[in-house]
PDB file of N, CA and C in Angstrom:
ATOM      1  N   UNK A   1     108.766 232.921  85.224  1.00  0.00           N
ATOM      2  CA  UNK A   1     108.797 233.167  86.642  1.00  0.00           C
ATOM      3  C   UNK A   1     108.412 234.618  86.894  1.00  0.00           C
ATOM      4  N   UNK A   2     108.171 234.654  88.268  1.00  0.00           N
ATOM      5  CA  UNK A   2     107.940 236.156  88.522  1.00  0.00           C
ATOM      6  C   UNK A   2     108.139 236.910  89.911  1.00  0.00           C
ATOM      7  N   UNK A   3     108.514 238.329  90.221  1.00  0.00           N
ATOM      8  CA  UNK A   3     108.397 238.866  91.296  1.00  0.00           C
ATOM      9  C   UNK A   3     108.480 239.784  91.207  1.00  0.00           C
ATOM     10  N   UNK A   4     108.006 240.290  92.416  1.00  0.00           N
ATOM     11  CA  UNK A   4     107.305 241.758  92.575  1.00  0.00           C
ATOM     12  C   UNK A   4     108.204 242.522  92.731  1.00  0.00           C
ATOM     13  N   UNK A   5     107.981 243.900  92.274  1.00  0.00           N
ATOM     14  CA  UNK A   5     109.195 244.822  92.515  1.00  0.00           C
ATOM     15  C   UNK A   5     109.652 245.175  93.919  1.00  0.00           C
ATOM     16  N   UNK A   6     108.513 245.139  94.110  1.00  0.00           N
ATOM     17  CA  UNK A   6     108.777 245.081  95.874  1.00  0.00           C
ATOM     18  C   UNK A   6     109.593 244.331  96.716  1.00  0.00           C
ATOM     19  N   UNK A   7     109.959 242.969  96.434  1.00  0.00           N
ATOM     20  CA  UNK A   7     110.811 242.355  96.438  1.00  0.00           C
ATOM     21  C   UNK A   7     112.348 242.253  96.403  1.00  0.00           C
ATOM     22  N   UNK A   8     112.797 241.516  97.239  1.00  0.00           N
ATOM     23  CA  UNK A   8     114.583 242.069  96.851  1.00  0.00           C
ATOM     24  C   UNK A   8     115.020 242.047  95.848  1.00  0.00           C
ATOM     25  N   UNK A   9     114.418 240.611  94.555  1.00  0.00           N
ATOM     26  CA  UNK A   9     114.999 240.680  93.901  1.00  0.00           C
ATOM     27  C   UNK A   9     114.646 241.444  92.611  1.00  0.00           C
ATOM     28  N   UNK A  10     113.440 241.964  92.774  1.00  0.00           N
ATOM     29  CA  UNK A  10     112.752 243.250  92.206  1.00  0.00           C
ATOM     30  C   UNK A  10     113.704 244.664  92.334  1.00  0.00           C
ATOM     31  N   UNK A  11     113.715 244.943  93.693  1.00  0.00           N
ATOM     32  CA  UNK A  11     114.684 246.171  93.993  1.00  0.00           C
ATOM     33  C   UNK A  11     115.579 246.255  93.118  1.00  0.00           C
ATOM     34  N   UNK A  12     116.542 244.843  93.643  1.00  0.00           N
ATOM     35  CA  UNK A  12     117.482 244.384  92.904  1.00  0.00           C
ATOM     36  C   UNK A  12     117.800 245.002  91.041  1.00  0.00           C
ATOM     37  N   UNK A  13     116.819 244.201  90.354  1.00  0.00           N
ATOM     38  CA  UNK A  13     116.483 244.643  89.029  1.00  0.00           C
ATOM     39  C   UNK A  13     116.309 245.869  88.928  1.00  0.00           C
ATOM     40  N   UNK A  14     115.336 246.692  89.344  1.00  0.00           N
ATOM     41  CA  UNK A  14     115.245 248.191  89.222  1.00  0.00           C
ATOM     42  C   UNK A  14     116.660 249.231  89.775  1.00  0.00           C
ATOM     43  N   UNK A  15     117.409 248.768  90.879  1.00  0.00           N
ATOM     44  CA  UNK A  15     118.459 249.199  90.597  1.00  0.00           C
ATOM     45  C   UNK A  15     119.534 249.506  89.913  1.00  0.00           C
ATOM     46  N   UNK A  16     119.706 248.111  89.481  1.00  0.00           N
ATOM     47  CA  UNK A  16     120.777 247.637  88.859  1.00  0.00           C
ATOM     48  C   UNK A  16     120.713 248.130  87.246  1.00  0.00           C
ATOM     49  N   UNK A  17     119.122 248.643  86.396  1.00  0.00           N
ATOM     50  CA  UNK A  17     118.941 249.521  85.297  1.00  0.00           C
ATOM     51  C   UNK A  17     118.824 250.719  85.999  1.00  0.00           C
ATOM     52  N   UNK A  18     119.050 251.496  86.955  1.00  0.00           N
ATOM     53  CA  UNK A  18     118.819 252.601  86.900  1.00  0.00           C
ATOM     54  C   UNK A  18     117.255 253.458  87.126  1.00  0.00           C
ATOM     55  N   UNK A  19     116.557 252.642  87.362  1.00  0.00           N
ATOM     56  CA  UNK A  19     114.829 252.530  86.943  1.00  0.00           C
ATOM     57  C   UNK A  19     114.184 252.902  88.511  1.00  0.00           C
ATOM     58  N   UNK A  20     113.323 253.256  88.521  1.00  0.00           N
ATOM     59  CA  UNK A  20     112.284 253.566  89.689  1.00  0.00           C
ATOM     60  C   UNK A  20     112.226 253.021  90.683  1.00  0.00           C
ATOM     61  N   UNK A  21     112.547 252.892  92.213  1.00  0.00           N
ATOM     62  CA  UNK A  21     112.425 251.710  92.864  1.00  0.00           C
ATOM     63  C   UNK A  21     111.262 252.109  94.010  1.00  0.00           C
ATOM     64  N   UNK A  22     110.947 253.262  94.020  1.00  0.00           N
ATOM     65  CA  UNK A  22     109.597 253.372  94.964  1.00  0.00           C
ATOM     66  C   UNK A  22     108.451 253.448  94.019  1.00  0.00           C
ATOM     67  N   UNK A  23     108.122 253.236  92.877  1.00  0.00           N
ATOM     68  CA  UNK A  23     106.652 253.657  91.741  1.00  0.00           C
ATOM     69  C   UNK A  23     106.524 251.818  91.759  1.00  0.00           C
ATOM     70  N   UNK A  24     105.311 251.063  91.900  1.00  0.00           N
ATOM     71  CA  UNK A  24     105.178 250.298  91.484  1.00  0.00           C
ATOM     72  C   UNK A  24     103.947 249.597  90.289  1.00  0.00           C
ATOM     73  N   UNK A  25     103.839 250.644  89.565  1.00  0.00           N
ATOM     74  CA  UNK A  25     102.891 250.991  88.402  1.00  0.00           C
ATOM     75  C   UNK A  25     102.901 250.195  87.190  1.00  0.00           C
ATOM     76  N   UNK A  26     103.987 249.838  87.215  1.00  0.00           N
ATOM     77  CA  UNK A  26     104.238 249.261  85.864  1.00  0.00           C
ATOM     78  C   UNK A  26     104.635 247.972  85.690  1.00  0.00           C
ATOM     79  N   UNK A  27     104.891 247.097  84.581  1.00  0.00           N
ATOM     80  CA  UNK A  27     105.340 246.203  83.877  1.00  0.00           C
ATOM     81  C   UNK A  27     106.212 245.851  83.608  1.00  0.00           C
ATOM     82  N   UNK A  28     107.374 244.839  84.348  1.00  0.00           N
ATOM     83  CA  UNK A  28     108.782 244.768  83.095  1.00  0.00           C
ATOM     84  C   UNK A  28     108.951 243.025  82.911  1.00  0.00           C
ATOM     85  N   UNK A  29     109.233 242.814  81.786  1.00  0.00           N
ATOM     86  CA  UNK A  29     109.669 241.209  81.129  1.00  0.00           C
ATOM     87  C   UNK A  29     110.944 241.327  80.965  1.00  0.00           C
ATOM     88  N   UNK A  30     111.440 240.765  81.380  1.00  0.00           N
ATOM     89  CA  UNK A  30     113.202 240.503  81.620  1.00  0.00           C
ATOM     90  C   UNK A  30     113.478 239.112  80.986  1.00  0.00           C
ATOM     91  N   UNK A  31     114.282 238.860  80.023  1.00  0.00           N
ATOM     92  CA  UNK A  31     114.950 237.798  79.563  1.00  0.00           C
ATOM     93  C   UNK A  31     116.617 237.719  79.797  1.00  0.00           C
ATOM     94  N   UNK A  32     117.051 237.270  80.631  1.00  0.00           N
ATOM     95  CA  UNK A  32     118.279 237.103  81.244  1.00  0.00           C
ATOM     96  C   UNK A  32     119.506 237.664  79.794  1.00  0.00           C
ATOM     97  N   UNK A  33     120.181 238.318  79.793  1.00  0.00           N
ATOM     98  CA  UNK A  33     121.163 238.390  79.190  1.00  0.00           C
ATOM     99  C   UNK A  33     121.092 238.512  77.938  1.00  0.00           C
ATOM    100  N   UNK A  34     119.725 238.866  77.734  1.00  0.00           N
ATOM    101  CA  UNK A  34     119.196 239.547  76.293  1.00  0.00           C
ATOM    102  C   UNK A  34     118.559 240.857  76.349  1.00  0.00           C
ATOM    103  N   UNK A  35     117.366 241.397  77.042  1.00  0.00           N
ATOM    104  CA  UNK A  35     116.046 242.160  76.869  1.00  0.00           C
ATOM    105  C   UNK A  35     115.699 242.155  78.045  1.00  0.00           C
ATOM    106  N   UNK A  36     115.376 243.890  78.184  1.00  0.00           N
ATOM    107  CA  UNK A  36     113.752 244.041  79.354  1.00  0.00           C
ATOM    108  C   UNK A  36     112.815 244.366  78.150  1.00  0.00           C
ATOM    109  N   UNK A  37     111.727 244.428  78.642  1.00  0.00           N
ATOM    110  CA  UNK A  37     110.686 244.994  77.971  1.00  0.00           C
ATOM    111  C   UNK A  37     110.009 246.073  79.498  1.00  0.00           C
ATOM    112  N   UNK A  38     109.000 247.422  79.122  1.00  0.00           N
ATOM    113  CA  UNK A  38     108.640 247.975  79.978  1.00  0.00           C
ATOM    114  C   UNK A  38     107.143 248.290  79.369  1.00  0.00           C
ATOM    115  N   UNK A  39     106.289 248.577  80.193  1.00  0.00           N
ATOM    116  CA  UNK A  39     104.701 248.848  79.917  1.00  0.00           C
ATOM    117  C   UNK A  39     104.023 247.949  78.752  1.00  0.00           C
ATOM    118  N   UNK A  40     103.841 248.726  77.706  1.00  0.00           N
ATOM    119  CA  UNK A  40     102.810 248.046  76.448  1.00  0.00           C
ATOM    120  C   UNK A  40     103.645 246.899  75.580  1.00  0.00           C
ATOM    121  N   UNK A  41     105.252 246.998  75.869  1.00  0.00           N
ATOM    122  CA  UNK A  41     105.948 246.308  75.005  1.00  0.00           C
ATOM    123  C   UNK A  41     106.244 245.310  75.867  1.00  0.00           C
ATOM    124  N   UNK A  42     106.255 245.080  77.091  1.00  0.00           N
ATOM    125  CA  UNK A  42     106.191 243.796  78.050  1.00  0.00           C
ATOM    126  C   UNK A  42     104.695 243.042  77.668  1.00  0.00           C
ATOM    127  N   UNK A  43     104.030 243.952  77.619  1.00  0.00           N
ATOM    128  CA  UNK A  43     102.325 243.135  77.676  1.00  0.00           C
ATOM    129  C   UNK A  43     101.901 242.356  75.944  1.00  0.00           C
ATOM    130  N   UNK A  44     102.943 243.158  75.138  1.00  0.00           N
ATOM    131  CA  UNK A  44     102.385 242.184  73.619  1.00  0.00           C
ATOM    132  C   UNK A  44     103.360 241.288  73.728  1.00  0.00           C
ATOM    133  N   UNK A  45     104.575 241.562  74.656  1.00  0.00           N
ATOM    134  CA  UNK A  45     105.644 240.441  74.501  1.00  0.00           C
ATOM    135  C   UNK A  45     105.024 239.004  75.006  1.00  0.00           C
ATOM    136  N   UNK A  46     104.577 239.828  76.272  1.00  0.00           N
ATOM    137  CA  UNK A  46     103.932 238.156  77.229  1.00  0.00           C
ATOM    138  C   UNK A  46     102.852 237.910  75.939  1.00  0.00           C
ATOM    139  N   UNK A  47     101.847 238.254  75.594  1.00  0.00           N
ATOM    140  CA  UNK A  47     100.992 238.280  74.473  1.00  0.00           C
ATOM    141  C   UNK A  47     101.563 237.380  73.846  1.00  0.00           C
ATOM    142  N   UNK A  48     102.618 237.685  73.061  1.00  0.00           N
ATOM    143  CA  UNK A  48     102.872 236.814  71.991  1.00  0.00           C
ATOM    144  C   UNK A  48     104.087 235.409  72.425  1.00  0.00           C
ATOM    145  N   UNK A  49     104.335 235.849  73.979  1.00  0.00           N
ATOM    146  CA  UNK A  49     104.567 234.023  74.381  1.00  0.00           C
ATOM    147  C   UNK A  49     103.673 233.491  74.427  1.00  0.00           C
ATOM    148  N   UNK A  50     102.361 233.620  75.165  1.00  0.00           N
ATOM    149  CA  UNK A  50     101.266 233.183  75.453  1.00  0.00           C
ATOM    150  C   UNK A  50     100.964 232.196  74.598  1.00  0.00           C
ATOM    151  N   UNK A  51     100.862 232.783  73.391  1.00  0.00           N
ATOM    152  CA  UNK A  51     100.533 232.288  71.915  1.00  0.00           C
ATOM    153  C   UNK A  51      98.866 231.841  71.607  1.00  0.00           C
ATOM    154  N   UNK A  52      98.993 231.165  70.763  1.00  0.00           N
ATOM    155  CA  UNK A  52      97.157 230.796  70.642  1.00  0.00           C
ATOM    156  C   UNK A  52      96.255 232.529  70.303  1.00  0.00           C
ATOM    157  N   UNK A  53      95.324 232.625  71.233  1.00  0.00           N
ATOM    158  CA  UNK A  53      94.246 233.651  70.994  1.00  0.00           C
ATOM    159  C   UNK A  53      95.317 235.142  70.869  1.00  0.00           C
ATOM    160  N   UNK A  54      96.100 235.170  71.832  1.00  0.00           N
ATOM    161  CA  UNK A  54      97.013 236.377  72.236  1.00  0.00           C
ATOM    162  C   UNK A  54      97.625 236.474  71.241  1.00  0.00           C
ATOM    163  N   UNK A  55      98.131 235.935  70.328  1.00  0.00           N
ATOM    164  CA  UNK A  55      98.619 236.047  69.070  1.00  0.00           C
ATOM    165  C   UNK A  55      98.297 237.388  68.835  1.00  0.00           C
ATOM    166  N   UNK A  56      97.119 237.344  68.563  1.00  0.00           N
ATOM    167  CA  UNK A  56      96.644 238.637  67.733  1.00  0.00           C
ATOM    168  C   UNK A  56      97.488 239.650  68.031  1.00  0.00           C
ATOM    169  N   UNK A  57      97.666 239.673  69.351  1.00  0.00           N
ATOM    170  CA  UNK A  57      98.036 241.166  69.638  1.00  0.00           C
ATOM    171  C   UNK A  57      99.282 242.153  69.277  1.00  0.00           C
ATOM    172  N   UNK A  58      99.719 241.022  68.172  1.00  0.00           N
ATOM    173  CA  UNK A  58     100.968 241.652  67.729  1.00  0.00           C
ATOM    174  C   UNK A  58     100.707 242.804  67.132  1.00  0.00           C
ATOM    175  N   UNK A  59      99.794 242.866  66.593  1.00  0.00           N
ATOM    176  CA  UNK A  59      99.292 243.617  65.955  1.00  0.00           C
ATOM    177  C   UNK A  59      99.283 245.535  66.653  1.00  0.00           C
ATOM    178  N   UNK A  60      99.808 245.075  68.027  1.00  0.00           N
ATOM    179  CA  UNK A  60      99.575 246.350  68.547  1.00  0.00           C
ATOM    180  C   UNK A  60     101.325 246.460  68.988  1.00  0.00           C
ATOM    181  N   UNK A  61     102.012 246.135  67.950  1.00  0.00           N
ATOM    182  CA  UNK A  61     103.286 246.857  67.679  1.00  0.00           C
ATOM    183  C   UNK A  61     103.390 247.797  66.838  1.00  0.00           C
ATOM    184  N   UNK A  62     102.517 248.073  65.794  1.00  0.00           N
ATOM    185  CA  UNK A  62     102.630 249.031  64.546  1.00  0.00           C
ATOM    186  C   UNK A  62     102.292 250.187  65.466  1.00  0.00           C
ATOM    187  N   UNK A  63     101.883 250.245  66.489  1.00  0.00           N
ATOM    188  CA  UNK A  63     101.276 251.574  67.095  1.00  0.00           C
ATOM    189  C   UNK A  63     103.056 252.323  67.688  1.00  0.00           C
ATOM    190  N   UNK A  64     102.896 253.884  67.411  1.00  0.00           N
ATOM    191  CA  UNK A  64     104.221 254.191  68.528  1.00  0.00           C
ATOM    192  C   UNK A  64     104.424 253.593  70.046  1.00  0.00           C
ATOM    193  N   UNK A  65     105.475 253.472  70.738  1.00  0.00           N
ATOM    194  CA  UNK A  65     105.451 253.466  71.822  1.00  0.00           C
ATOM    195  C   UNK A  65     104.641 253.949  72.581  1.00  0.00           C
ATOM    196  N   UNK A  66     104.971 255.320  72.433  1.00  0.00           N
ATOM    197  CA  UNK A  66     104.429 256.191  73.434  1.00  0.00           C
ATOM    198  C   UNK A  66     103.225 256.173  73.317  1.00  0.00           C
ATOM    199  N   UNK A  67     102.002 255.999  72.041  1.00  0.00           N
ATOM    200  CA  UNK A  67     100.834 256.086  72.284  1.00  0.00           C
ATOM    201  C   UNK A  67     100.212 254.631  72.436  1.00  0.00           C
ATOM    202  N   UNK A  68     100.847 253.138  72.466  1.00  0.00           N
ATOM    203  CA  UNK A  68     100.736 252.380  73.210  1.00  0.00           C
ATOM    204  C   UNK A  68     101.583 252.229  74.625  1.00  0.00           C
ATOM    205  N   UNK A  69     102.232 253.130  75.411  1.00  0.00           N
ATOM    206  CA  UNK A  69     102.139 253.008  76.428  1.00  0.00           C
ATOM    207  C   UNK A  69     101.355 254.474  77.422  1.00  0.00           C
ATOM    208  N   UNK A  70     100.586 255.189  76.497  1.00  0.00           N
ATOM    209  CA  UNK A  70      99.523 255.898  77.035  1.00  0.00           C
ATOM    210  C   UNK A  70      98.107 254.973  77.104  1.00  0.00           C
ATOM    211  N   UNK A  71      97.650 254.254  76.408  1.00  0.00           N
ATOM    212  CA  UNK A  71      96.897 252.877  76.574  1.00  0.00           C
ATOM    213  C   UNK A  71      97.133 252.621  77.957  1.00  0.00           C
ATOM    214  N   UNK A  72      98.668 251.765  78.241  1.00  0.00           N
ATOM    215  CA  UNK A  72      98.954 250.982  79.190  1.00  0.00           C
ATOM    216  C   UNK A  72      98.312 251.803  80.652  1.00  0.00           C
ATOM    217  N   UNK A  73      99.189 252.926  80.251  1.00  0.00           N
ATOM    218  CA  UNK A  73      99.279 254.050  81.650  1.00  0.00           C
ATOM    219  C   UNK A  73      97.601 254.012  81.871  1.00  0.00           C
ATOM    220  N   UNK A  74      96.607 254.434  80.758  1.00  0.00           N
ATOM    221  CA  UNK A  74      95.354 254.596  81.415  1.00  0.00           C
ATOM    222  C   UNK A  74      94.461 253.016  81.394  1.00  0.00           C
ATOM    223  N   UNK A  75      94.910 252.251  81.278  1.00  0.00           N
ATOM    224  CA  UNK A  75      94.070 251.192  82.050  1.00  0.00           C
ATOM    225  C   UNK A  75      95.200 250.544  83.229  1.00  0.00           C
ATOM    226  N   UNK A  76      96.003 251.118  83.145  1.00  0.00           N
ATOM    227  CA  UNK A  76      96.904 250.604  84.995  1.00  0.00           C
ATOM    228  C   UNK A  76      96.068 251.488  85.592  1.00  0.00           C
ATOM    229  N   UNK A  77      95.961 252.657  85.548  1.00  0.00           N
ATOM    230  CA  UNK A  77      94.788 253.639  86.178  1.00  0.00           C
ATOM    231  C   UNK A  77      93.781 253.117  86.738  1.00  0.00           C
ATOM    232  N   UNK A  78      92.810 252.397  85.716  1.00  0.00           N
ATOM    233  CA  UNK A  78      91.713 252.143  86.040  1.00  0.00           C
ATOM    234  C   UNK A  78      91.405 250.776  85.958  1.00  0.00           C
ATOM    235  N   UNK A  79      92.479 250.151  86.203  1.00  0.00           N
ATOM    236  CA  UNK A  79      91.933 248.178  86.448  1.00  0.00           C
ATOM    237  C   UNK A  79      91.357 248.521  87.619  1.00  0.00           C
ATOM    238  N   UNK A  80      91.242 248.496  88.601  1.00  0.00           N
ATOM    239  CA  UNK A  80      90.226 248.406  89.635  1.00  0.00           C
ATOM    240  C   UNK A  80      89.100 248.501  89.361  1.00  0.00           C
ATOM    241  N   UNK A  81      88.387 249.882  88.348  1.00  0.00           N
ATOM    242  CA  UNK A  81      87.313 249.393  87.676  1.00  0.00           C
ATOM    243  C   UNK A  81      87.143 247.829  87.017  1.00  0.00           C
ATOM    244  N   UNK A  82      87.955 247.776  86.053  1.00  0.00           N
ATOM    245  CA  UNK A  82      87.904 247.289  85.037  1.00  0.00           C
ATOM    246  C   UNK A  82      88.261 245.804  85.483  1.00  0.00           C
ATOM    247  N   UNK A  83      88.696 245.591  86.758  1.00  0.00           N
ATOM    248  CA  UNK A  83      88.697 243.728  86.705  1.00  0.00           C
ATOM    249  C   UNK A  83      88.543 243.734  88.639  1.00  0.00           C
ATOM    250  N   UNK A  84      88.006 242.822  88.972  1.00  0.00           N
ATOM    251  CA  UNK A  84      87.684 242.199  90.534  1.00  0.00           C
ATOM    252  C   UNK A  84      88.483 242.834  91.214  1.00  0.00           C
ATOM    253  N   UNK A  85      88.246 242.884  92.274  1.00  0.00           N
ATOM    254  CA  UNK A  85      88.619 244.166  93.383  1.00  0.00           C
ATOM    255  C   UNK A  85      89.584 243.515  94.120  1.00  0.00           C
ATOM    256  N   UNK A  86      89.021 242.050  94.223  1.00  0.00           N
ATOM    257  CA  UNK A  86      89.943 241.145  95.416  1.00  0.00           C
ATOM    258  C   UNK A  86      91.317 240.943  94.958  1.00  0.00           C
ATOM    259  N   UNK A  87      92.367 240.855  96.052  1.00  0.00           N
ATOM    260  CA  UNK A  87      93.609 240.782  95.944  1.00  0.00           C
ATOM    261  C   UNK A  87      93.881 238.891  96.029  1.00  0.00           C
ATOM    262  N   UNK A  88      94.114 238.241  95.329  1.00  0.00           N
ATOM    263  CA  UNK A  88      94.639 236.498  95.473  1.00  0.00           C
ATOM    264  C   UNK A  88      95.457 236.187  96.237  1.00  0.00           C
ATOM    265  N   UNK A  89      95.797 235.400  96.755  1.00  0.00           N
ATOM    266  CA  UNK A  89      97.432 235.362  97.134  1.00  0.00           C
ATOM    267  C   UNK A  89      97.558 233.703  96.522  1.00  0.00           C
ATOM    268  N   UNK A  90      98.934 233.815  96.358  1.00  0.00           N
ATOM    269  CA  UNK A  90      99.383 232.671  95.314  1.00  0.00           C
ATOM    270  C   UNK A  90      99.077 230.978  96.041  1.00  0.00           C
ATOM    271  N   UNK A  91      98.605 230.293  95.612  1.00  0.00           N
ATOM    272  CA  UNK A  91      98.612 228.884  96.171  1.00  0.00           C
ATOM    273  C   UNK A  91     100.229 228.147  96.026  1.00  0.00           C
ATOM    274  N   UNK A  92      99.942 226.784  97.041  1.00  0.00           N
ATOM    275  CA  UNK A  92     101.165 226.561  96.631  1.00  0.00           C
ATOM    276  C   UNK A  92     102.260 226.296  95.136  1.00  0.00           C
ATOM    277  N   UNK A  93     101.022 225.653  94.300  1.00  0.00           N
ATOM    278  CA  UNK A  93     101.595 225.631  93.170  1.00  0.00           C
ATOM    279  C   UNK A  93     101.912 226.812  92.197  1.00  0.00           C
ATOM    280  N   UNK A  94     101.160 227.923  92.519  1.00  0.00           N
ATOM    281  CA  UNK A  94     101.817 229.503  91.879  1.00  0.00           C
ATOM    282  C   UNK A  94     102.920 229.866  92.585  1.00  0.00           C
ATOM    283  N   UNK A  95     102.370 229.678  93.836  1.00  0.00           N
ATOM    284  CA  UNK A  95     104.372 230.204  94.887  1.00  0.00           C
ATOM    285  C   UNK A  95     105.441 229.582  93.925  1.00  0.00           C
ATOM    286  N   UNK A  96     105.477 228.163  93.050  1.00  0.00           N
ATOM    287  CA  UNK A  96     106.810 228.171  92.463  1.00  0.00           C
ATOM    288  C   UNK A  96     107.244 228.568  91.647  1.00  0.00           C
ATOM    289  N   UNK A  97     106.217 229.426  90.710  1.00  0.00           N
ATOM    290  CA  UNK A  97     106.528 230.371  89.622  1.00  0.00           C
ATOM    291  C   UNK A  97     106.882 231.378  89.913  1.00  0.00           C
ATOM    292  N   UNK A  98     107.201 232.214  91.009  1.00  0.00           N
ATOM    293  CA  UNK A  98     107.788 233.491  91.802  1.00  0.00           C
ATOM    294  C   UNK A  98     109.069 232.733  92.021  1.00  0.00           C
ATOM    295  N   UNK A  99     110.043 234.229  91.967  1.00  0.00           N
ATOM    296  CA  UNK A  99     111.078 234.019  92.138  1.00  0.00           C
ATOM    297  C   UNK A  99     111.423 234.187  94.262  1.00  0.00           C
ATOM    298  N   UNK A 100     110.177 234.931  94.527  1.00  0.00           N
ATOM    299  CA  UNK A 100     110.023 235.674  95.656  1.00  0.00           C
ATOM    300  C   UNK A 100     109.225 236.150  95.444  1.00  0.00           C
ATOM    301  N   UNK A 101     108.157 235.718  96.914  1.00  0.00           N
ATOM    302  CA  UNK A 101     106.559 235.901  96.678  1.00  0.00           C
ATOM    303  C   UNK A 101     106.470 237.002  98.344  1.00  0.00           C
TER     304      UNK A 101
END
């Protein structure tokens, strides 16, 4: 499931760790009553649910944090280059994968 930080129940989450609630830059994977993950370690996590091709990307755990989430930081930068400009908005069948759309 998913929602935006922007969101109450986004706020919500970023409050409740202590975490940023006006920056909306980043990445977090939340597993209820286990784990967040934040930036590069959310993105190999989803990666390696994904499974299949994304597999690979485990591979980009041996790297430090910090210089895989300097990666992250400079292509959050520059996705606008780097992928379609247009903004989607969810159809009905994505609206049920948000927790709050």
């Amino acid at each position: 499931m998913f929602a935006s930080l922007q969101s109450d129940f986004g706020q919500q989450f970023l409050s409740e760790r202590g975490l940023e609630t006006k920056e909306f830059n980043t990445m977090y994977l939340w597993k209820p009553g286990r784990y967040y993950q934040i930036k590069s370690r959310a993105v190999l996590e989803i990666a390696n649910l994904l499974g299949g091709f994304y597999k690979i990307s485990v591979v980009g755990k041996i790297l430090p944090k910090f210089l895989s989430d300097k990666i992250y930081d400079t292509i959050s930068r520059n996705r606008m280059k780097l992928a379609n400009q247009k903004c989607y908005l969810p159809d009905q069948h994505q609206k049920k994968k948000f927790i709050q759309v």
